[in-house]
Protein backbone atom coordinates (compact mmCIF):
# COMPACT_ATOMS: atom_id res chain seq x y z
CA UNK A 1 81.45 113.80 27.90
CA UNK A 2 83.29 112.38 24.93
CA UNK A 3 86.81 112.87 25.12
CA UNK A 4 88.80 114.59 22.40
CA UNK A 5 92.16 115.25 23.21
CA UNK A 6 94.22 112.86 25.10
CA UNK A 7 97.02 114.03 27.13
CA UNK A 8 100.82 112.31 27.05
CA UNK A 9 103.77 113.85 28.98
CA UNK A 10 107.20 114.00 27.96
CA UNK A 11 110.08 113.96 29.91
CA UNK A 12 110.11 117.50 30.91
CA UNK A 13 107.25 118.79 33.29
CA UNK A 14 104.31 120.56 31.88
CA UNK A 15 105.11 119.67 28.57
CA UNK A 16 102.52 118.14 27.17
CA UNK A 17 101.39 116.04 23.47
CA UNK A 18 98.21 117.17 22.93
CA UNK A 19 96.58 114.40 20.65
CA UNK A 20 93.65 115.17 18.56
CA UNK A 21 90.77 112.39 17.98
CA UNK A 22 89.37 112.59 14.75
CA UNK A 23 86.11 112.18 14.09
CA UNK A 24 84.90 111.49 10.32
CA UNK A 25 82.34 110.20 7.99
CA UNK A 26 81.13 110.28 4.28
CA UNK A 27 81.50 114.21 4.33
CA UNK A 28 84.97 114.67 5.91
CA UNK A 29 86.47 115.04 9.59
CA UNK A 30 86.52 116.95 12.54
CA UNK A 31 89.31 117.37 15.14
CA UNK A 32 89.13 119.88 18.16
CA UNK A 33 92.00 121.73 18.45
CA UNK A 34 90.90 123.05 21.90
CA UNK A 35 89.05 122.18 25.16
CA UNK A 36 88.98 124.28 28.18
CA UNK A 37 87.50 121.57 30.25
CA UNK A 38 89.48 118.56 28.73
CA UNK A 39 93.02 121.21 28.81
CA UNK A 40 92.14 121.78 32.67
CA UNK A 41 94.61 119.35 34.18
CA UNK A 42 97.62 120.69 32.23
CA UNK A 43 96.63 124.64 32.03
CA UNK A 44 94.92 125.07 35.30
CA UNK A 45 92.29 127.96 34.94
CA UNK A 46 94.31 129.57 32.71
CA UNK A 47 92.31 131.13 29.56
CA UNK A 48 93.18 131.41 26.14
CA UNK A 49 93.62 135.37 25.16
CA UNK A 50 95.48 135.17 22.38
CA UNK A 51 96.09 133.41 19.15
CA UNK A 52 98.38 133.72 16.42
CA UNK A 53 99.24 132.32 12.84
CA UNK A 54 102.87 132.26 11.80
CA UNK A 55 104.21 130.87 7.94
CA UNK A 56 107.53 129.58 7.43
CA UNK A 57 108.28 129.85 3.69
CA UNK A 58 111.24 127.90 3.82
CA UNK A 59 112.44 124.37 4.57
CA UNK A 60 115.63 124.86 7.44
CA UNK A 61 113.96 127.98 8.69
CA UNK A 62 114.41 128.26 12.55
CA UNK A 63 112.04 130.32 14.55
CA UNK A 64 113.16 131.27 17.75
CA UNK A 65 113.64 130.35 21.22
CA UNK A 66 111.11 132.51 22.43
CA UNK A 67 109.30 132.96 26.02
CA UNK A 68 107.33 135.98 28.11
CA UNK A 69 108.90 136.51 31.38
CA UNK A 70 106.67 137.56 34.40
CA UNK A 71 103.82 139.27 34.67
CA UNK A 72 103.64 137.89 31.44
CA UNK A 73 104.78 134.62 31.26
CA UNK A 74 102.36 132.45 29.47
CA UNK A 75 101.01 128.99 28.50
CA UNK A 76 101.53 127.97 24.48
CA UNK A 77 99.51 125.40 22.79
CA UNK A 78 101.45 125.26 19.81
CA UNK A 79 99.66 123.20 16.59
CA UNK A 80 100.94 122.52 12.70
CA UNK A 81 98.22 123.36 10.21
CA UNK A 82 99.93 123.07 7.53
CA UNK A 83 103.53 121.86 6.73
CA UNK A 84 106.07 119.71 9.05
CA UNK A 85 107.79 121.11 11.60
CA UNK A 86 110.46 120.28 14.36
CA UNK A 87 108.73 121.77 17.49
CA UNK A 88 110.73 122.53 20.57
CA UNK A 89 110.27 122.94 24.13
CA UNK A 90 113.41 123.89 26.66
CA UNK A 91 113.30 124.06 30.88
CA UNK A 92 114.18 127.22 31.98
CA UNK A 93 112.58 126.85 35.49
CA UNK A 94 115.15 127.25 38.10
CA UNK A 95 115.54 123.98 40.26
CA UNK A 96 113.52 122.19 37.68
CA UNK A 97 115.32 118.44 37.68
CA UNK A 98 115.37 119.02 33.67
CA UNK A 99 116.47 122.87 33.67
CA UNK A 100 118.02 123.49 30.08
CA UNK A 101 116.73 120.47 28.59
CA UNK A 102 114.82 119.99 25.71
CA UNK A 103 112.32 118.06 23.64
CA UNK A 104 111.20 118.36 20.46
CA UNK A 105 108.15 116.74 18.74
CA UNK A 106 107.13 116.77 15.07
CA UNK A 107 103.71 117.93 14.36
CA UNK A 108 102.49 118.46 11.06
CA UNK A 109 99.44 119.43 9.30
CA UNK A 110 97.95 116.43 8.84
CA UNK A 111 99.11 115.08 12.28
CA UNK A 112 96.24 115.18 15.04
CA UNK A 113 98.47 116.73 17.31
CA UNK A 114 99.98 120.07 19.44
CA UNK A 115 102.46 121.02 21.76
CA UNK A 116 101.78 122.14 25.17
CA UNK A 117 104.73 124.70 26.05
CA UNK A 118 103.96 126.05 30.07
CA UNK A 119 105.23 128.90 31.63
CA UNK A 120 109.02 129.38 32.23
CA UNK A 121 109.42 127.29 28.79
CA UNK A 122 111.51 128.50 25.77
CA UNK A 123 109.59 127.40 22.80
CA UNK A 124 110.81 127.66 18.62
CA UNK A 125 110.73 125.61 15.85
CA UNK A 126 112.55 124.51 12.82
CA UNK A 127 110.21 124.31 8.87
CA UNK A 128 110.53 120.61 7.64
CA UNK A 129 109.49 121.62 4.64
CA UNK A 130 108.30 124.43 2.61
CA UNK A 131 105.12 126.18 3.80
CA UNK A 132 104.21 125.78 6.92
CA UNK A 133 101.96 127.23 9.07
CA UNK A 134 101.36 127.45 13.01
CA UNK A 135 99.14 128.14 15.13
CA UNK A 136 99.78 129.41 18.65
CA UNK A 137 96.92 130.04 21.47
CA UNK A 138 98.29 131.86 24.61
CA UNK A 139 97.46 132.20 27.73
CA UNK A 140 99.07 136.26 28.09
CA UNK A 141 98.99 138.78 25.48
CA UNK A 142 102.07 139.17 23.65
CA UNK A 143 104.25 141.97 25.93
CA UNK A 144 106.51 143.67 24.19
CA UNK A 145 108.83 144.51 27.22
CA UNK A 146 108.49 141.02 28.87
CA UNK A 147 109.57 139.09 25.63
CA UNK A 148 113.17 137.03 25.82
CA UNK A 149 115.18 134.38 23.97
CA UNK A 150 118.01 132.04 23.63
CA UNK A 151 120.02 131.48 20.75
CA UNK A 152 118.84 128.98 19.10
CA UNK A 153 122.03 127.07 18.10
CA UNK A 154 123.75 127.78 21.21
CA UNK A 155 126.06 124.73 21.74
CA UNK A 156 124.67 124.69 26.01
CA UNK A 157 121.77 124.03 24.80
CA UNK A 158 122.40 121.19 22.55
CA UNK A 159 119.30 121.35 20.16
CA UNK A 160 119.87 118.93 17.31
CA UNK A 161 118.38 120.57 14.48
CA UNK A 162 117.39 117.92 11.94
CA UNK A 163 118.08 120.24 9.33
CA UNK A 164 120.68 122.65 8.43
CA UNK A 165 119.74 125.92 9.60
CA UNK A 166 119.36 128.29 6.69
CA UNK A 167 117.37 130.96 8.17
CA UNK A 168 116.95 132.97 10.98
CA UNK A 169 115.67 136.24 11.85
CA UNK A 170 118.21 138.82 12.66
CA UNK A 171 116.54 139.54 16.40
CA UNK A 172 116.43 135.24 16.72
CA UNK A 173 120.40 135.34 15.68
CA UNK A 174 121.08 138.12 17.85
CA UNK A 175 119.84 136.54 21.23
CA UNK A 176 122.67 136.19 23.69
CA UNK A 177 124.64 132.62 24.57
CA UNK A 178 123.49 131.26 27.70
CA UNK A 179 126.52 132.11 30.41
CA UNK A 180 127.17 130.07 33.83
CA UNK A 181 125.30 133.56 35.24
CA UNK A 182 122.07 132.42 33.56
CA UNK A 183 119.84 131.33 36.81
CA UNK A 184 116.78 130.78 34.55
CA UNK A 185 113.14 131.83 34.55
CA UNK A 186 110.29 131.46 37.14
CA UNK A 187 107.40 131.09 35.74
């Protein structure tokens, strides 16, 4: 079997560069944007049973932090298809050695690359430029009841935005600051 997608960590565990091999000629390209059997060592058995499109009008646009708790906690590969974004990925696994950490990634369009977000992982991102568009595959459906998030621009987490922030939802500016209480998420 040719192989596709290669696999890179990053510092926190489970999250994972996907990057795309593209393969071209005379008429154009191709890139696969998913494997189940070349995805096995980061997702496990874990299907895909979900996938969404989200645009971002506007540069400076933050979108989230957003995870499912359990039973619905769930896997994100997260790719740019259009536009640059900031993509990032925080620990909220309870004894994890990088708990409230994050790292972010830039993927874009024209890239040849995704982020893998695993369970018990906040994920948002912030529009590098006008028009962008993501697309998410999960591994739960969304739950309405099981959805959380962190503030985005809450100082304990320390996410340095490489933009001013000019937009936010209302429900993404309402999430709550993370207290000393906060124990975190099992996946």
């Amino acid at each position: 079997m040719t192989r596709r997608l290669t696999l890179e960590p990053t510092p926190i565990a489970g999250v994972v560069v996907v990057r795309r091999h593209v393969v071209g000629d005379a008429r154009g390209s191709l890139e696969r944007l998913y494997c189940r059997d070349e995805l096995t060592e980061a997702l496990g058995t874990a299907a895909v049973v979900q996938a969404n499109l989200t645009w971002t009008a506007r540069a400076g646009t933050v979108r989230g932090m957003h995870f499912q708790v359990p039973p619905s906690a769930e896997d994100k590969l997260v790719t740019c298809i259009g536009g640059r974004v900031w993509d990032v990925a925080v620990d909220l696994r309870p004894g994890s050695p990088t708990f409230l950490r994050w790292h972010a990634e830039v993927l874009a369009g024209d890239g040849h690359a995704s982020l893998l977000v695993p369970k018990g992982c906040a994920h948002g991102f912030q529009a590098l430029e006008d028009d962008c568009r993501m697309l998410y595959l999960h591994t739960a459906p969304y739950d309405a009841a099981a959805e959380r998030g962190l503030d985005a621009l809450d100082p304990r987490l320390g996410i340095e935005w490489p933009r001013a922030v000019t937009c936010r939802s209302d429900r993404d500016g309402a999430h709550p600051p993370i207290t000393d209480s906060f124990t975190g998420v099992t996946p």
